[in-house]
PDB file of N, CA and C in Angstrom:
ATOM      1  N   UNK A   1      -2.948 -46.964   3.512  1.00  0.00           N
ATOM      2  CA  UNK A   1      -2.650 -45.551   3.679  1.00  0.00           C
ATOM      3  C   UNK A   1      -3.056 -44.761   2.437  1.00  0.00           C
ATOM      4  N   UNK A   2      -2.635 -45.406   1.521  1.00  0.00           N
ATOM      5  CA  UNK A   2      -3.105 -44.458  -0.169  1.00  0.00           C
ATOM      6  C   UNK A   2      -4.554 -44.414  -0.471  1.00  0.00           C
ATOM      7  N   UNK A   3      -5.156 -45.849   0.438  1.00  0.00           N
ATOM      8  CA  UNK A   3      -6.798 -45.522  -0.099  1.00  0.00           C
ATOM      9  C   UNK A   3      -7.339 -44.398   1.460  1.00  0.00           C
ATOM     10  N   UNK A   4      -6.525 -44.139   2.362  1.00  0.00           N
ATOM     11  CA  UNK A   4      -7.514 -43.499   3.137  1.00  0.00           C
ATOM     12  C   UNK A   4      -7.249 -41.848   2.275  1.00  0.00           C
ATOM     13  N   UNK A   5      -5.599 -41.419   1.769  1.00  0.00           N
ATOM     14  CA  UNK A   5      -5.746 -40.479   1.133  1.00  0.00           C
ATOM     15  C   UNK A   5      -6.924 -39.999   0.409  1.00  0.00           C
ATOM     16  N   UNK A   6      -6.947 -40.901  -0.818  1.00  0.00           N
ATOM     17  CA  UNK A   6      -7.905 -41.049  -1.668  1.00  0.00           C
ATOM     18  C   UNK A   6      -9.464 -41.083  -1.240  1.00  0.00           C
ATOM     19  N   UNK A   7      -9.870 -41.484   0.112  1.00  0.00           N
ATOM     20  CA  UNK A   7     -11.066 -41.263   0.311  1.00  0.00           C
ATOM     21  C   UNK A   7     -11.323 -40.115   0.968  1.00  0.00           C
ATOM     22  N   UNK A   8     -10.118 -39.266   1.673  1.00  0.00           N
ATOM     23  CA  UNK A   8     -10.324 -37.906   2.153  1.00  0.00           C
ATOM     24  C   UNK A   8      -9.747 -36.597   1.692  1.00  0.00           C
ATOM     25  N   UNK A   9      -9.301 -36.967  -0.086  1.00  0.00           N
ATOM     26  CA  UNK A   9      -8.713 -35.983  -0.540  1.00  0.00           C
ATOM     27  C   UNK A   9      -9.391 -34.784  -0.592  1.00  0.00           C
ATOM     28  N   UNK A  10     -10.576 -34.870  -0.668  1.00  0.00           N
ATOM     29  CA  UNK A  10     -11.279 -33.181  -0.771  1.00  0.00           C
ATOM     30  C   UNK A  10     -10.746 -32.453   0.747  1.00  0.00           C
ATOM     31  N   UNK A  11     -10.872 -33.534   1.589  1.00  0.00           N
ATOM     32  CA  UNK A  11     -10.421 -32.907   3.213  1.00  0.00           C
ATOM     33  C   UNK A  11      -8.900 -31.786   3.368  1.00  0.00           C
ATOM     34  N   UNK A  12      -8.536 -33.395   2.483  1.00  0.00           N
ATOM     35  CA  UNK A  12      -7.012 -32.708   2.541  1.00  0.00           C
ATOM     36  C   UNK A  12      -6.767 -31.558   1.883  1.00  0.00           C
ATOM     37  N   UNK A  13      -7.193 -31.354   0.423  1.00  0.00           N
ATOM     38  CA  UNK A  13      -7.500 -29.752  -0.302  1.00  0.00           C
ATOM     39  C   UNK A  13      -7.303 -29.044   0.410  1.00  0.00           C
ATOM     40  N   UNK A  14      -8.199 -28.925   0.940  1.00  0.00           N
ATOM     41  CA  UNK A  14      -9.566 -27.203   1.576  1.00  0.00           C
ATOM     42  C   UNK A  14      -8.319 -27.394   2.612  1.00  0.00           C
ATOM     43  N   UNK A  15      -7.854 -28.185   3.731  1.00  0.00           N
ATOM     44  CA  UNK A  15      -7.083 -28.108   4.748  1.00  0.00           C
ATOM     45  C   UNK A  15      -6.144 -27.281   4.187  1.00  0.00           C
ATOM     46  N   UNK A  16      -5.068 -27.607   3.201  1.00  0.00           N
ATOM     47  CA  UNK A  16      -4.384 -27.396   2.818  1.00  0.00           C
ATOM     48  C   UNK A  16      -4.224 -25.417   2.794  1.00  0.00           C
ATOM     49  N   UNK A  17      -5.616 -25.659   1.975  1.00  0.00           N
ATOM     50  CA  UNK A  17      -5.579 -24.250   1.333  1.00  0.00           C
ATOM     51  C   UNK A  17      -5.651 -23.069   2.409  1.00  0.00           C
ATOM     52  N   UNK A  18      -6.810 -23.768   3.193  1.00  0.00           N
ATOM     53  CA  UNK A  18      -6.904 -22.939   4.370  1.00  0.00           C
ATOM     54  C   UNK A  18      -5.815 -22.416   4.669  1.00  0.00           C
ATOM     55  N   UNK A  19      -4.852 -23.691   5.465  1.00  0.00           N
ATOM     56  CA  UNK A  19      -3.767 -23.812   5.684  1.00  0.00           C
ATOM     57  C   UNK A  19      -2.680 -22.356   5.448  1.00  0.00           C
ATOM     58  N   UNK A  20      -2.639 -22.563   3.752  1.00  0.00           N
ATOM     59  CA  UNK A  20      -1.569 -21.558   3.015  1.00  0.00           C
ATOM     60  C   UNK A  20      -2.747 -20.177   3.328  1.00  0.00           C
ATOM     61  N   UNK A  21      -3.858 -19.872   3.418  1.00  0.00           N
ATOM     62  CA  UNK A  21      -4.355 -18.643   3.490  1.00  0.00           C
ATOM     63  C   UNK A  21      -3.864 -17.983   4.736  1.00  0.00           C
ATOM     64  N   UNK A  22      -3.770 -18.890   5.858  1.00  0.00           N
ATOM     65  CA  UNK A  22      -3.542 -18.336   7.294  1.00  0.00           C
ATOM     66  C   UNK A  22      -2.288 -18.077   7.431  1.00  0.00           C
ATOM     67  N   UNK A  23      -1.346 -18.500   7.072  1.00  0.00           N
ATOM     68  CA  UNK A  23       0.230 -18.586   6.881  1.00  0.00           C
ATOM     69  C   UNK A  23       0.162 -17.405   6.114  1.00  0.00           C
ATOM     70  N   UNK A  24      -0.047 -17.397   4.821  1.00  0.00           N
ATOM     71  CA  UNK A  24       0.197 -15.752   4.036  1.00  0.00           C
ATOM     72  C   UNK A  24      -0.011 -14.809   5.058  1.00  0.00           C
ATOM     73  N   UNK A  25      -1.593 -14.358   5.738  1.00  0.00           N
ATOM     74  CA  UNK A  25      -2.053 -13.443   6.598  1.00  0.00           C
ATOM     75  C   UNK A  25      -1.026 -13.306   7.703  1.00  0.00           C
ATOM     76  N   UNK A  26      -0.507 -14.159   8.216  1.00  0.00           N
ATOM     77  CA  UNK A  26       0.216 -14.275   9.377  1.00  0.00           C
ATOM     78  C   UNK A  26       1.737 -13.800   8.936  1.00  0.00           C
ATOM     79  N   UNK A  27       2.053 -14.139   7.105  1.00  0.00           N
ATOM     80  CA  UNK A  27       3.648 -13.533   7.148  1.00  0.00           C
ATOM     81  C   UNK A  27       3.126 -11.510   6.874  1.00  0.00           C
ATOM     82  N   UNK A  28       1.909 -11.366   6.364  1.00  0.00           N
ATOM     83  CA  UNK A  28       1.934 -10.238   6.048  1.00  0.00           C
ATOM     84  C   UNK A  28       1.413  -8.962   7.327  1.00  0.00           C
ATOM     85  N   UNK A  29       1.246  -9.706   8.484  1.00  0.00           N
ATOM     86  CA  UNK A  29       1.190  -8.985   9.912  1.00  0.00           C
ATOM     87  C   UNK A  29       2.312  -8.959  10.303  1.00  0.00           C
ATOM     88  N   UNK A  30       3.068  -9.678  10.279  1.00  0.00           N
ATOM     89  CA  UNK A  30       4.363  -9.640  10.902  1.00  0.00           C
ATOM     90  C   UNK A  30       5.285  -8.488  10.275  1.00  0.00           C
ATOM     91  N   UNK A  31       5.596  -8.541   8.827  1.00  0.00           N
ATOM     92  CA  UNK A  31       6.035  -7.799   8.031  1.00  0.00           C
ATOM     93  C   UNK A  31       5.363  -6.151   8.088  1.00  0.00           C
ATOM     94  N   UNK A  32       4.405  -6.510   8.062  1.00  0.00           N
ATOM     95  CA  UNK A  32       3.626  -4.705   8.695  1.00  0.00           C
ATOM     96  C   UNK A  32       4.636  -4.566   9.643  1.00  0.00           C
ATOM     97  N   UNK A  33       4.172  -5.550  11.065  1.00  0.00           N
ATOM     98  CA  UNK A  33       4.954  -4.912  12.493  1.00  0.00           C
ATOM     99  C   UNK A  33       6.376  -4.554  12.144  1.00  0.00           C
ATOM    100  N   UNK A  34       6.925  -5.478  11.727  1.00  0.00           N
ATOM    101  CA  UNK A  34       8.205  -4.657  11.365  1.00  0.00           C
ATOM    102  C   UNK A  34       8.303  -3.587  10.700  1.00  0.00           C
ATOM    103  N   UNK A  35       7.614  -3.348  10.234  1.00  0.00           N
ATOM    104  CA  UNK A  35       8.034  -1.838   8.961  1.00  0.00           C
ATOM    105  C   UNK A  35       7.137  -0.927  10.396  1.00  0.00           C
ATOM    106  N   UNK A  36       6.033  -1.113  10.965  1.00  0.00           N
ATOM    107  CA  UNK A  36       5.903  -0.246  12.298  1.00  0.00           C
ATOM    108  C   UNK A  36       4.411   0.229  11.788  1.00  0.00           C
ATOM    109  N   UNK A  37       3.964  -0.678  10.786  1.00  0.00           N
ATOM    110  CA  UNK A  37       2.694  -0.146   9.962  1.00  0.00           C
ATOM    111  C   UNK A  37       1.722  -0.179  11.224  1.00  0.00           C
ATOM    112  N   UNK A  38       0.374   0.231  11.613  1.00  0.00           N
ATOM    113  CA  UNK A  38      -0.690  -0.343  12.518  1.00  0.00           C
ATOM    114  C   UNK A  38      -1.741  -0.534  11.617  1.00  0.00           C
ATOM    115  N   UNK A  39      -2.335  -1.414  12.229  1.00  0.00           N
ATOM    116  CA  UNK A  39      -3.828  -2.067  11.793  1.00  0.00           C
ATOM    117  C   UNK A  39      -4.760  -0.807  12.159  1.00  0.00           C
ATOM    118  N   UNK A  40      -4.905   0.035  12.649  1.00  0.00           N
ATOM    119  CA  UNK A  40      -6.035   1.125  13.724  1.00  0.00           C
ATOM    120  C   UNK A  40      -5.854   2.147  12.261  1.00  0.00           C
ATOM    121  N   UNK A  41      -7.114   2.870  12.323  1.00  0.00           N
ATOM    122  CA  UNK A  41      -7.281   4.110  11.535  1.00  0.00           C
ATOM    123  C   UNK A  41      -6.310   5.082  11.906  1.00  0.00           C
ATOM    124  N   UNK A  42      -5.738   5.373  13.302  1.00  0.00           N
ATOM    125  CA  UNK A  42      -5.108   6.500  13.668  1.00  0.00           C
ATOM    126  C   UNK A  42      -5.567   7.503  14.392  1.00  0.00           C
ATOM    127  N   UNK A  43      -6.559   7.394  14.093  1.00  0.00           N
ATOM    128  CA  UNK A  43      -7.720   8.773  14.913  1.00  0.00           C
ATOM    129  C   UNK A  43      -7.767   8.312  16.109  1.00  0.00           C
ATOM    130  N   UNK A  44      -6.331   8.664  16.989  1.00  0.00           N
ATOM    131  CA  UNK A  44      -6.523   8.381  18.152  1.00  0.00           C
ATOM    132  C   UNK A  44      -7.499   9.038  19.011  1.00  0.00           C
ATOM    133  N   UNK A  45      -7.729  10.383  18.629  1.00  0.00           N
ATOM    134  CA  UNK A  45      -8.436  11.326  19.212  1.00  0.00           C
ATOM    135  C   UNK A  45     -10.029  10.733  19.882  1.00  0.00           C
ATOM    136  N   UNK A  46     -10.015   9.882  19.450  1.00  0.00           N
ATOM    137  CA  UNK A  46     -11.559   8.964  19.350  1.00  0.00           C
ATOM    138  C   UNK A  46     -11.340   7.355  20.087  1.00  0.00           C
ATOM    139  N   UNK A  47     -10.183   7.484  20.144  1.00  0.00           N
ATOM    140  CA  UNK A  47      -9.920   6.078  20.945  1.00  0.00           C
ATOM    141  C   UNK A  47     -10.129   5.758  22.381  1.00  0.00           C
ATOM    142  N   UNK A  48     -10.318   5.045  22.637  1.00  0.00           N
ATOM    143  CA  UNK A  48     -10.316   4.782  24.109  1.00  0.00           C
ATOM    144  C   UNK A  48      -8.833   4.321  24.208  1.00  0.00           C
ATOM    145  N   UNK A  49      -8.232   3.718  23.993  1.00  0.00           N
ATOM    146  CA  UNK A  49      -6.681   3.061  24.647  1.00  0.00           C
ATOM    147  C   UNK A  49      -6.062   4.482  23.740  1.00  0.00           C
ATOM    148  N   UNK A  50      -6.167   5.762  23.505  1.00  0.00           N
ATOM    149  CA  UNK A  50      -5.094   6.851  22.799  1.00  0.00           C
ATOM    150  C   UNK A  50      -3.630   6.752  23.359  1.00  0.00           C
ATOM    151  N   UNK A  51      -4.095   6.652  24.696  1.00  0.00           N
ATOM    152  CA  UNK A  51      -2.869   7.476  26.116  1.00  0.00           C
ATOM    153  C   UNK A  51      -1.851   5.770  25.995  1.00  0.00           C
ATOM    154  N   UNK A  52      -2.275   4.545  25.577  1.00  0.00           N
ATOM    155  CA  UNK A  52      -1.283   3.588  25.729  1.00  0.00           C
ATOM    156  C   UNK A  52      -1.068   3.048  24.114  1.00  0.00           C
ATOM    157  N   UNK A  53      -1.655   3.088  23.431  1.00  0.00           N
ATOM    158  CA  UNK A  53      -1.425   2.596  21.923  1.00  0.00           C
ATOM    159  C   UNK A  53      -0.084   3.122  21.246  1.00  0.00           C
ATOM    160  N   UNK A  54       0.107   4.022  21.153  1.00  0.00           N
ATOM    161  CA  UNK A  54       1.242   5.037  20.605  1.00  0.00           C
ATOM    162  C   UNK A  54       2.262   5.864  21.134  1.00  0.00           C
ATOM    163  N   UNK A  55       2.583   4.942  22.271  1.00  0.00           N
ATOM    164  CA  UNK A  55       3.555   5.537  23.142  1.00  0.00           C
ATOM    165  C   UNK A  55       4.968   5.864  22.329  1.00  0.00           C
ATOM    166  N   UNK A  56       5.632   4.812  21.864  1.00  0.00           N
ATOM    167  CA  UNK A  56       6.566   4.969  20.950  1.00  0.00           C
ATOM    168  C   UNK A  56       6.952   6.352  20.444  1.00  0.00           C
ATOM    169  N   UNK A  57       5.823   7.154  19.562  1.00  0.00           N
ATOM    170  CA  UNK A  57       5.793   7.746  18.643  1.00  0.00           C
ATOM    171  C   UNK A  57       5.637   9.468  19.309  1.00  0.00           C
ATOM    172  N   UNK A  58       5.558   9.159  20.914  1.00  0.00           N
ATOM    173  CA  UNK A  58       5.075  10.382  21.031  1.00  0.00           C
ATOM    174  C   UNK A  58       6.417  10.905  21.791  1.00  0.00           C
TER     175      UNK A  58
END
């Protein structure tokens, strides 16, 4: 088991890291949605989905 580590540790790295990059991105979308932030510029005026995106707010 310790030598297959050892022969695929670079694997395991980069996995890893990946790993923690997608997890950060994923706690810091969530945390937007809660605070009610959106990903979209806003310029609904120009949107195609205007009339269903921002129902909430109107």
């Amino acid at each position: 088991m310790i030598s297959w580590i050892l022969n695929n540790i670079g694997t395991i790295a980069v996995s890893a890291i990946l790993i923690a990059i997608v997890i950060t991105a994923l706690v810091i979308v969530l945390k937007d949605k809660k605070k009610g932030k959106s990903t979209c510029g806003c310029n609904c005026a120009h949107c195609a989905m205007a009339g269903s995106c921002h129902n909430s707010k109107r």
